[in-house]
N, C-alpha and C. Protein backbone atom coordinates (compact mmCIF):
# COMPACT_ATOMS: atom_id res chain seq x y z
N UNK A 1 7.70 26.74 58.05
CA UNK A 1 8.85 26.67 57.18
C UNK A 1 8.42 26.98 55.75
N UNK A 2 9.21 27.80 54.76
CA UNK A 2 8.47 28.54 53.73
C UNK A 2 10.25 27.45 52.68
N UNK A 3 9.33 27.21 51.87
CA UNK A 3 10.16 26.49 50.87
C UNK A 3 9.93 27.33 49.81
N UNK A 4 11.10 27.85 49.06
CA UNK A 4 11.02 28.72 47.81
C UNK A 4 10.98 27.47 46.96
N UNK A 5 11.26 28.34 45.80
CA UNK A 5 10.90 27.65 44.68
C UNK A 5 12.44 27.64 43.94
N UNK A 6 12.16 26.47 42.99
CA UNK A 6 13.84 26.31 42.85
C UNK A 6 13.51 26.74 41.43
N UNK A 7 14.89 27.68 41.16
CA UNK A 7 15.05 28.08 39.71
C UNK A 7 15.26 27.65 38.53
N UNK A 8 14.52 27.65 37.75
CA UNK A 8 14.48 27.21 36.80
C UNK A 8 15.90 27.48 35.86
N UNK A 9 16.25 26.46 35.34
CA UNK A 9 17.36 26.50 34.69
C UNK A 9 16.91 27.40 33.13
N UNK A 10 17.75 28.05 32.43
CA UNK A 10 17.46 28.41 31.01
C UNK A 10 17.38 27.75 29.83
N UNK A 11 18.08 26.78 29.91
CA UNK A 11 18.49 25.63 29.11
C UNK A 11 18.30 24.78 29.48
N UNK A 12 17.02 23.51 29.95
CA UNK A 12 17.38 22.61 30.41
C UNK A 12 18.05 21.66 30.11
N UNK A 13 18.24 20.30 30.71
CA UNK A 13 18.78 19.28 29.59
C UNK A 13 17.65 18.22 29.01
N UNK A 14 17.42 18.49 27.55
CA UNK A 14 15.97 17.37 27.40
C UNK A 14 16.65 15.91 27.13
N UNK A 15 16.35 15.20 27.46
CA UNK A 15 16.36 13.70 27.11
C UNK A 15 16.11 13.66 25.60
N UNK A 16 16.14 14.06 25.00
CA UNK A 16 16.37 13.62 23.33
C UNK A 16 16.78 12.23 22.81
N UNK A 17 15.26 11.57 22.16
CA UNK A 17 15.58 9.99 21.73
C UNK A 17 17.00 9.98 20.43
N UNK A 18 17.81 9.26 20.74
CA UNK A 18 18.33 9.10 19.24
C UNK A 18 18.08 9.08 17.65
N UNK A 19 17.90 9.71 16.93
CA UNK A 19 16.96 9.56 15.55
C UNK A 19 16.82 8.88 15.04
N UNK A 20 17.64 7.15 15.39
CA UNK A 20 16.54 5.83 15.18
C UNK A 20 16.04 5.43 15.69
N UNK A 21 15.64 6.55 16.97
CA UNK A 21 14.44 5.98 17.60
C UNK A 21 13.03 7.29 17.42
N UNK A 22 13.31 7.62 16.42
CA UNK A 22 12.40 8.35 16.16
C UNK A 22 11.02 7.66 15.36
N UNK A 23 9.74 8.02 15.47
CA UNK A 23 8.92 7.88 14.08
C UNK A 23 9.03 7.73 12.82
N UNK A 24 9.75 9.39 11.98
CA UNK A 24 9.94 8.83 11.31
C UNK A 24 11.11 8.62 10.13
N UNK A 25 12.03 7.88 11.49
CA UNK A 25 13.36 6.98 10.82
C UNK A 25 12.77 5.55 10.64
N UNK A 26 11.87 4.98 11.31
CA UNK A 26 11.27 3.96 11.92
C UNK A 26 10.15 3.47 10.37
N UNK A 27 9.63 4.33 10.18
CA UNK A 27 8.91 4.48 9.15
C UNK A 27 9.55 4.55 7.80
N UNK A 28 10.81 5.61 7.42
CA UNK A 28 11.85 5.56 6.85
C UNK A 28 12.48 3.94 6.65
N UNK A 29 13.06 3.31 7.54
CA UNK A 29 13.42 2.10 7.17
C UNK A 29 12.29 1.00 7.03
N UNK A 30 11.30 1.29 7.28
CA UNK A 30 10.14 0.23 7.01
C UNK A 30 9.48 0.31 5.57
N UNK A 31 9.71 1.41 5.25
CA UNK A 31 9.38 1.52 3.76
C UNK A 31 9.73 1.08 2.59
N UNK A 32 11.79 1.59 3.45
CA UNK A 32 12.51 1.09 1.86
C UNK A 32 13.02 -0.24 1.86
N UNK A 33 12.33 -1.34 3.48
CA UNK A 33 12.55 -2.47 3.10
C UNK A 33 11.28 -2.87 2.13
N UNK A 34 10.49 -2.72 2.63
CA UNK A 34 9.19 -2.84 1.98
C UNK A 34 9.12 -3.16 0.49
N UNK A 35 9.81 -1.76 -0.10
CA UNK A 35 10.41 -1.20 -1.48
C UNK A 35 11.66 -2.30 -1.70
N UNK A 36 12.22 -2.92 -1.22
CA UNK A 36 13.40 -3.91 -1.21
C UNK A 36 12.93 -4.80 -2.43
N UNK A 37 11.52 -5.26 -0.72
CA UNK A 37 11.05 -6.82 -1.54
C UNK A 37 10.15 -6.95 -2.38
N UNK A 38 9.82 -5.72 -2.66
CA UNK A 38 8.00 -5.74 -3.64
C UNK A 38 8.29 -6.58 -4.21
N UNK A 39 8.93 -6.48 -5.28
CA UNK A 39 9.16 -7.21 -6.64
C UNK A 39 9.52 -8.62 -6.60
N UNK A 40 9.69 -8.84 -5.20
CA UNK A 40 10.67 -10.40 -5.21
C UNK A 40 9.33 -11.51 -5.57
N UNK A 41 9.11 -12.41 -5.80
CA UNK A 41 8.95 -13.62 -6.18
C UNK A 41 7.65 -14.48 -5.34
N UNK A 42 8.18 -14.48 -3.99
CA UNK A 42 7.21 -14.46 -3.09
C UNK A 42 5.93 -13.46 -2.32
N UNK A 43 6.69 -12.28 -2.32
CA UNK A 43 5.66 -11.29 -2.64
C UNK A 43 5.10 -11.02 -3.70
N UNK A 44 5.36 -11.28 -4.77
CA UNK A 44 4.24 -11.18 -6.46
C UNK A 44 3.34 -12.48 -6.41
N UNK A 45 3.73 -13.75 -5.44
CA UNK A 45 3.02 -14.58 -5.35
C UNK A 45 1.91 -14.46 -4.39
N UNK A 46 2.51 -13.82 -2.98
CA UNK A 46 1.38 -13.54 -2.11
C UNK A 46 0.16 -12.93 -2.60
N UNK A 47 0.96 -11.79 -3.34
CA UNK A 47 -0.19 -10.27 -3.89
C UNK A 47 -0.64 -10.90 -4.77
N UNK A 48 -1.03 -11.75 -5.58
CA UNK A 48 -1.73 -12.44 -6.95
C UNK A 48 -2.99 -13.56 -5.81
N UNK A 49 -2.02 -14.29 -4.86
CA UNK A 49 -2.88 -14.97 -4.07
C UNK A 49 -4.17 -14.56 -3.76
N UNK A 50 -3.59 -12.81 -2.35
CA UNK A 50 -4.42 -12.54 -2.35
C UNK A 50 -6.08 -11.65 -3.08
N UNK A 51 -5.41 -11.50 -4.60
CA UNK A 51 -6.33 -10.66 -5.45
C UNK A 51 -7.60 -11.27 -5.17
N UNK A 52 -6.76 -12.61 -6.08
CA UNK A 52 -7.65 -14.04 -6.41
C UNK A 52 -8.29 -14.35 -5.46
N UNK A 53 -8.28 -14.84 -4.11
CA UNK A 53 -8.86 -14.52 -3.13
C UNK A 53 -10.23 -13.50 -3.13
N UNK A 54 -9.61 -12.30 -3.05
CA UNK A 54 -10.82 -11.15 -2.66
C UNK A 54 -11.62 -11.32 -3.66
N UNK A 55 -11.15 -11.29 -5.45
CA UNK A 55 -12.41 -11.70 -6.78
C UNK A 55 -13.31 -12.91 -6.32
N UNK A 56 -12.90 -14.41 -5.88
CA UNK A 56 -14.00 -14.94 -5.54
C UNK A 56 -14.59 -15.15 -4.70
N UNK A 57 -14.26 -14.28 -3.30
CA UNK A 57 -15.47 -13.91 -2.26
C UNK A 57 -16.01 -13.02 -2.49
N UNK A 58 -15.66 -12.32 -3.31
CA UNK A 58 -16.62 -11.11 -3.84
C UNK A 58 -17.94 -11.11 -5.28
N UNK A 59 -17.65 -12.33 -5.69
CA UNK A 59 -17.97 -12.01 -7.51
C UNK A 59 -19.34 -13.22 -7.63
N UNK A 60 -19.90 -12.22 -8.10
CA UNK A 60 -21.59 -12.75 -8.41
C UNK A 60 -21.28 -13.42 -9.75
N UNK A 61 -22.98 -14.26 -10.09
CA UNK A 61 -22.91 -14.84 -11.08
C UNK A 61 -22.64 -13.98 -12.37
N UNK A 62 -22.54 -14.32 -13.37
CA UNK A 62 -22.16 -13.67 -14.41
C UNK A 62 -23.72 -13.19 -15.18
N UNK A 63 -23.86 -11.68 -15.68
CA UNK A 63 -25.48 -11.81 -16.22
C UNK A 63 -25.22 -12.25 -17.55
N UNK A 64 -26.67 -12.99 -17.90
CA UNK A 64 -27.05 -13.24 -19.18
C UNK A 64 -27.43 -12.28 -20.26
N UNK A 65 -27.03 -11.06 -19.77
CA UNK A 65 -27.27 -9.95 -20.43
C UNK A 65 -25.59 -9.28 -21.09
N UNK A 66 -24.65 -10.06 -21.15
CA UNK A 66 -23.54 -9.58 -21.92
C UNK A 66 -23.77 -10.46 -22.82
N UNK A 67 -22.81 -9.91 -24.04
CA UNK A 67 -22.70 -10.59 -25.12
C UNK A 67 -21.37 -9.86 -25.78
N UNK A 68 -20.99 -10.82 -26.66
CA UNK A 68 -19.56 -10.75 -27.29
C UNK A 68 -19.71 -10.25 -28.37
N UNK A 69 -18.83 -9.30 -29.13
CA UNK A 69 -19.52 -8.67 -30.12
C UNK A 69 -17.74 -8.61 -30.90
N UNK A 70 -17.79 -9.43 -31.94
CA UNK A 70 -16.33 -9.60 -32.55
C UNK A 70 -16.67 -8.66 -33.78
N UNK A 71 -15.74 -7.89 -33.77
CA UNK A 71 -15.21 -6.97 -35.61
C UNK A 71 -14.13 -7.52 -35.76
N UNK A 72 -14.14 -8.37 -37.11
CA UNK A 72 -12.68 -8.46 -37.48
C UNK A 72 -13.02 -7.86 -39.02
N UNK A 73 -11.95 -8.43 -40.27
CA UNK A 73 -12.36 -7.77 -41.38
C UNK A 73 -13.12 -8.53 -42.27
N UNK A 74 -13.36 -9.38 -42.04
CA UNK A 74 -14.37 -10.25 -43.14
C UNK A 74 -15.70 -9.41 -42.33
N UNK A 75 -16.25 -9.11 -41.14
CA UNK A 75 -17.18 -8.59 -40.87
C UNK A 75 -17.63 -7.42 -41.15
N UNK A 76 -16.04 -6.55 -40.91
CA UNK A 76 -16.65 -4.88 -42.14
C UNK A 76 -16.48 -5.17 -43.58
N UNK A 77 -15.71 -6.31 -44.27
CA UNK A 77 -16.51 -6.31 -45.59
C UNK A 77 -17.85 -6.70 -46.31
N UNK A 78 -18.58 -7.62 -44.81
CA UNK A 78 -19.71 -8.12 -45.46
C UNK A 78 -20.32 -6.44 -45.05
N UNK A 79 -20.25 -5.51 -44.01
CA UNK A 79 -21.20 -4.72 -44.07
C UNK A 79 -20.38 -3.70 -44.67
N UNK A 80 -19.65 -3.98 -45.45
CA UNK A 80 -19.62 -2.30 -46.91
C UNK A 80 -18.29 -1.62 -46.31
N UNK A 81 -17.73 -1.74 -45.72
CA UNK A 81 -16.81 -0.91 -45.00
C UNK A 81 -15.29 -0.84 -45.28
């Protein structure tokens, strides 16, 4: 028994996701909530949290090799200036 082959249609029909179920609509609305809350209150608190955080697991002693070096104007008048 010889089974042909079935013809291919020209057009098929594709299953096409809806475009909120796309990437990037998905990404699209994840952003501009994102962009919503930056600024809010609890997120400026988190993001300060975590700075502070990463500076003191990260931050060595301080060297003894800085020094503070003030110009104000009593200092350029004692040196002529």
């Amino acid at each position: 028994m010889i089974q042909r082959a079935k013809k291919k249609d020209k057009h098929p029909v594709m299953n096409k996701p809806a475009f909120w179920k796309k990437d990037w609509f998905i990404a699209l609305v994840i952003s501009i909530a994102l962009l919503a809350v930056s600024g809010s209150a609890p997120i400026v608190s988190l993001e300060r949290a975590a700075y502070d955080w990463g500076l003191q697991s990260s931050s060595e002693e301080p060297s003894d090799r800085i020094a503070v070096i003030a110009i104000d104007d009593e200092s350029l008048a004692n040196l002529g200036r």
